[in-house]
Protein backbone atom coordinates (compact mmCIF):
# COMPACT_ATOMS: atom_id res chain seq x y z
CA UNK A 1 90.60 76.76 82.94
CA UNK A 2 92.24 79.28 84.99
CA UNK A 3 91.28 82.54 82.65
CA UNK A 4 93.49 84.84 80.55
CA UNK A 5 97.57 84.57 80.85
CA UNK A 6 99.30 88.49 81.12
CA UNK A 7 102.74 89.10 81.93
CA UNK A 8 102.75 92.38 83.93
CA UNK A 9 105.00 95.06 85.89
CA UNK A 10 104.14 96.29 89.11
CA UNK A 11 105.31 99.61 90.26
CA UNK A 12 106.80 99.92 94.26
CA UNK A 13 105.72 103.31 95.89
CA UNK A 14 109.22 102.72 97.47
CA UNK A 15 112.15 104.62 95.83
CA UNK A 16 115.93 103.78 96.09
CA UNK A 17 119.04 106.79 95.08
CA UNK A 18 121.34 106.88 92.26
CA UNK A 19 123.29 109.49 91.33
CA UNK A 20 121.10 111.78 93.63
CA UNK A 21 117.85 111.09 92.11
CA UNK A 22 115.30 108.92 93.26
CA UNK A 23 114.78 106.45 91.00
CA UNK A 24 111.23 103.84 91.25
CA UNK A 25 111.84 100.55 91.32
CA UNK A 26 109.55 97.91 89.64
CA UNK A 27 109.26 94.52 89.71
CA UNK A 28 107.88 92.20 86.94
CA UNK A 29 106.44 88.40 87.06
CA UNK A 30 106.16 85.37 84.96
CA UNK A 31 103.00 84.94 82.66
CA UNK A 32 100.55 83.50 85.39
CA UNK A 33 96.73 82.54 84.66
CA UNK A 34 96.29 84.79 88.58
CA UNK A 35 97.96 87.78 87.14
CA UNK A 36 94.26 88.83 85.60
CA UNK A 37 93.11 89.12 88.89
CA UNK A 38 95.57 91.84 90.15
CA UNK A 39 96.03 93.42 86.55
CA UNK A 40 96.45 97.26 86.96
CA UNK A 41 95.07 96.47 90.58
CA UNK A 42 97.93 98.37 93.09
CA UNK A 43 96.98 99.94 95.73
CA UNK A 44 99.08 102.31 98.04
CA UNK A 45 98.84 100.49 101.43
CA UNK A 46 100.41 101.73 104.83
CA UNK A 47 102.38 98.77 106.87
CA UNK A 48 101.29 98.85 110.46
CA UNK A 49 104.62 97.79 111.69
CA UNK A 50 103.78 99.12 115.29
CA UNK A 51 105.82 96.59 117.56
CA UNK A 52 102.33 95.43 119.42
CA UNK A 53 99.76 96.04 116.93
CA UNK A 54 96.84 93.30 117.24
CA UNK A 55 96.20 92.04 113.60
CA UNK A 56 93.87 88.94 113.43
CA UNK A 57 96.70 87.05 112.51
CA UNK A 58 98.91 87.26 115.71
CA UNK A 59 98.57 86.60 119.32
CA UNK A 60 98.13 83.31 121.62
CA UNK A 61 96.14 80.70 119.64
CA UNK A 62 92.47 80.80 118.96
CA UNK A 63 89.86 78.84 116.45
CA UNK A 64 89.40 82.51 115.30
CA UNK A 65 93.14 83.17 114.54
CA UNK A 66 94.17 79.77 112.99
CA UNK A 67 90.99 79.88 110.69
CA UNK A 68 92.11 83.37 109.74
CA UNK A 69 95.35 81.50 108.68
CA UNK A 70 93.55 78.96 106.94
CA UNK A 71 91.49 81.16 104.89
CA UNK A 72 94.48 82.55 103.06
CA UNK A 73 96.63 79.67 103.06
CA UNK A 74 95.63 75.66 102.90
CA UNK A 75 91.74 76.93 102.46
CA UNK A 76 92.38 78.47 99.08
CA UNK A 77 90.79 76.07 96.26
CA UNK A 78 93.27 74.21 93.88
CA UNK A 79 93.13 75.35 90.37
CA UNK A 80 93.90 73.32 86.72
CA UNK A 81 95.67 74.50 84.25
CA UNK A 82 95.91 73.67 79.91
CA UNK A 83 98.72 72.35 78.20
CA UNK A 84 99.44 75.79 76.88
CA UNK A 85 99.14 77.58 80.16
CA UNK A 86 101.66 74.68 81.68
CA UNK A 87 104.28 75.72 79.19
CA UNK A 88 103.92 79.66 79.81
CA UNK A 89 104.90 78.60 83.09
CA UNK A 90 108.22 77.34 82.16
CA UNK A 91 106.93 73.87 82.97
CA UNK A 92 107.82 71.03 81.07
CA UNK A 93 104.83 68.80 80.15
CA UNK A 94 106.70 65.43 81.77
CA UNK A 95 104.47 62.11 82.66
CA UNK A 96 104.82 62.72 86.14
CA UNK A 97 102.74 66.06 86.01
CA UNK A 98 99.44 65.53 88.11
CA UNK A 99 95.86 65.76 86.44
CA UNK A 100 92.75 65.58 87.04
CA UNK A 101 90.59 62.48 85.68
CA UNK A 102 89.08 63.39 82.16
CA UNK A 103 85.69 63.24 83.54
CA UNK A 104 86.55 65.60 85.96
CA UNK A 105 87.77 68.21 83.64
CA UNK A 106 90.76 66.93 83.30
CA UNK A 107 94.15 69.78 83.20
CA UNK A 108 96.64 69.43 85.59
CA UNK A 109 96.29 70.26 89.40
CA UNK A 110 98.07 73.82 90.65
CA UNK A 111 98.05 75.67 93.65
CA UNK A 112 98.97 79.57 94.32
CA UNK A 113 101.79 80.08 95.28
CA UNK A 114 101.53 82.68 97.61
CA UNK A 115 98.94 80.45 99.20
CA UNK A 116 102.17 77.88 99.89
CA UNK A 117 104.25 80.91 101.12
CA UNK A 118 101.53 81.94 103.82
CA UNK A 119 101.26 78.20 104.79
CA UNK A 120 105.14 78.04 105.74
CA UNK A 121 104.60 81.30 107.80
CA UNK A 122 101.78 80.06 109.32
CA UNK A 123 103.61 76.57 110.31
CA UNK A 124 106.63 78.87 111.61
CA UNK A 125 103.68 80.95 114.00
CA UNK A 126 102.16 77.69 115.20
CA UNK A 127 105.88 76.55 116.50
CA UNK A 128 106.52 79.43 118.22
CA UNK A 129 103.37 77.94 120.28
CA UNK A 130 104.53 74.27 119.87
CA UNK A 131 102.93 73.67 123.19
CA UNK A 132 99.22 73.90 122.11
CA UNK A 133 99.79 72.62 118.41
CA UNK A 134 101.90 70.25 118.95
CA UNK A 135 99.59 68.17 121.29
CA UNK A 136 97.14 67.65 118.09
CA UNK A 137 98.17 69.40 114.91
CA UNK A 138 99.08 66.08 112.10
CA UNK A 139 101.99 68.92 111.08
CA UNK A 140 103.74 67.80 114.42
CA UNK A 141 102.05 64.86 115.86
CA UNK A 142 102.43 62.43 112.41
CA UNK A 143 105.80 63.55 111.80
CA UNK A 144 108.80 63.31 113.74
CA UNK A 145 110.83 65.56 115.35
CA UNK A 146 113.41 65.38 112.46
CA UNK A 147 110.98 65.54 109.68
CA UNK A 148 109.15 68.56 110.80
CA UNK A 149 112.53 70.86 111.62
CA UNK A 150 113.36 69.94 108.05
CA UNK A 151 110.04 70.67 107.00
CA UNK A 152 110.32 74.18 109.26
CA UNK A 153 113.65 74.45 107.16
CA UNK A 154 111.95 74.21 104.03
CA UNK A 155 109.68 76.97 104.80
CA UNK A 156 112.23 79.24 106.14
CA UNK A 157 114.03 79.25 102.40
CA UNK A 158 111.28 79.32 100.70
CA UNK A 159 110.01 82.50 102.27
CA UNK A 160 113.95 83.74 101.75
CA UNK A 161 113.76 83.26 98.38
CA UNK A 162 109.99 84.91 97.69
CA UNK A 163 111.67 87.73 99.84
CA UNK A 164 114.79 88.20 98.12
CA UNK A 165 113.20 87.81 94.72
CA UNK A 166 110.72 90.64 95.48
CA UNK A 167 113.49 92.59 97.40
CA UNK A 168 111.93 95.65 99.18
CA UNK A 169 113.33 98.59 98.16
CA UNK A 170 111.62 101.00 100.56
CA UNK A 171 112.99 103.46 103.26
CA UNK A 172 112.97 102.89 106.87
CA UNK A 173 113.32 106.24 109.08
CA UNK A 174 113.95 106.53 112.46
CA UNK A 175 112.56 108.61 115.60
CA UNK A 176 113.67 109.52 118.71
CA UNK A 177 111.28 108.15 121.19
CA UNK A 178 111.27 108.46 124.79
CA UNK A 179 112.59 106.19 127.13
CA UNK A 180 115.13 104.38 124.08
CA UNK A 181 118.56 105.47 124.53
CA UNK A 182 119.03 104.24 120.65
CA UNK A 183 117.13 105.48 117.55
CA UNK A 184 113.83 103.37 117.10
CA UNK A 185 112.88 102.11 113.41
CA UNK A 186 109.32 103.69 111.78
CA UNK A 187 108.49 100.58 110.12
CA UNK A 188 105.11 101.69 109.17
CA UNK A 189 106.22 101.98 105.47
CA UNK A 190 104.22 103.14 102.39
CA UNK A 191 103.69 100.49 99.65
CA UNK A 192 102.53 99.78 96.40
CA UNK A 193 100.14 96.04 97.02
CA UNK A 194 98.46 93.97 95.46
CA UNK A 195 94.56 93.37 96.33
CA UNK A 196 95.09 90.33 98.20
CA UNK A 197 91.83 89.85 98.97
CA UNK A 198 90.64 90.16 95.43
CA UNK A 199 93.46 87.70 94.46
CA UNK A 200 92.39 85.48 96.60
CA UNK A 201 88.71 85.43 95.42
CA UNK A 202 89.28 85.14 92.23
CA UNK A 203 90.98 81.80 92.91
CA UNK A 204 88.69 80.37 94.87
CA UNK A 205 85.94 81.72 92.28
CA UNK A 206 87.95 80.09 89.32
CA UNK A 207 89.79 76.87 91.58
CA UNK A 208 88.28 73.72 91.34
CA UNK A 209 85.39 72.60 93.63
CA UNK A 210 83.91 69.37 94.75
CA UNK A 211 86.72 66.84 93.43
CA UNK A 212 87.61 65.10 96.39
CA UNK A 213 90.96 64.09 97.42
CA UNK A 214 90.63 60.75 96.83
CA UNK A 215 89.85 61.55 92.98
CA UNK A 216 93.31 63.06 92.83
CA UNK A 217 95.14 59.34 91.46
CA UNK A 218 97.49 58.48 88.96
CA UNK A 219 96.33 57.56 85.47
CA UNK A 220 97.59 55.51 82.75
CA UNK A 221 100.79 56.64 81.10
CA UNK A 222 102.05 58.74 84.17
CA UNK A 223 105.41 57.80 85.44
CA UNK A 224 106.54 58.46 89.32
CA UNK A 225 109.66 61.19 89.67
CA UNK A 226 112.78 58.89 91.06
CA UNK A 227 113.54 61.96 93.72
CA UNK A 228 111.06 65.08 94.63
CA UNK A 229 111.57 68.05 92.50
């Protein structure tokens, strides 16, 4: 299915002060089929949090830029998961759970999460250019206005909660810089990180391939929700 389940710590380069000491802070997750692909994988990585600095990820819209988006977001393969890996989730296994068709494997259909996390930033980046997406992407031009604040909404809470959940405990100094009359933030932090780009080959290495979207149906037994989750 989706490999071996761990339940790890990860350690923050970051420190925070108590009692004059400086104490590390770590951070520990939920068993998760993923975690084997980060496992003892941190590295020390240093934020470029230069107010103008040109990552591949920012600037006016280009095919180049929005693939870069899609390649860590919607473009990550869907994975399956067992029974027993369901329930180390936390999940309950209800009727309504989504599988796969028996001769396709069958296990029930998951995504990353952080995949779902980068999608709502990436939705928030293409509105701050609403005039070139909104003139073809289906995000704005199937929806209406209504539906795709709420939708903006949505993302905005769901990226406060994956940020107050992993709460950055790191230090922020400050410089005097010419031509600021008020102290000016370093943001280019030390962290420990996860290998995102190993994360996100392993899933596409161990997701599932070639079952279209139109394979994706409900089978006998399953029973709709009443309301979303």
């Amino acid at each position: 299915m989706l490999g071996r389940n761990f339940r790890i710590c990860t350690r923050t380069v970051s420190s925070r002060f108590e009692d004059g000491k400086v104490i590390n802070a770590h951070h520990c997750y939920l068993t998760a089929p993923a975690n084997s692909a980060i496992e003892n994988d941190n590295e020390v990585v240093v934020f470029n949090g230069s107010f103008r600095f040109p990552s591949i990820y920012r600037g006016p819209p280009t095919p180049e830029l929005d693939q870069a988006w899609v390649d860590i977001s919607t473009g990550v393969r869907l994975g399956r998961l067992t029974r027993d890996q369901l329930l180390k989730l936390g999940k309950e296994d209800t009727p309504s759970k989504v599988k796969y068709l028996p001769e396709d494997g069958g296990g029930y259909m998951v995504a990353l999460e952080a995949t779902h996390q980068l999608h709502c930033l990436n939705t928030l980046r293409k509105y701050l250019y609403f005039d070139h997406y909104s003139k073809f992407d289906p995000f704005f031009t199937e929806a209406k206005p209504e539906t795709y604040r709420t939708h903006l909404e949505h993302c905005l809470e769901i990226l406060r909660q994956a940020l107050m959940c992993s709460a950055d405990t790191g230090m922020i100094t400050f410089e005097w810089v010419r031509g600021f009359s008020g102290a000016y933030p370093d943001f280019n932090t030390k962290h420990q990180c996860r290998n995102f780009e190993k994360l996100i080959a392993w899933q596409n290495a161990n997701g599932i391939q070639d079952i279209p979207e139109s394979r994706i149906v409900r089978q006998e037994g399953e029973i709709d929700l009443v309301n979303p989750p």
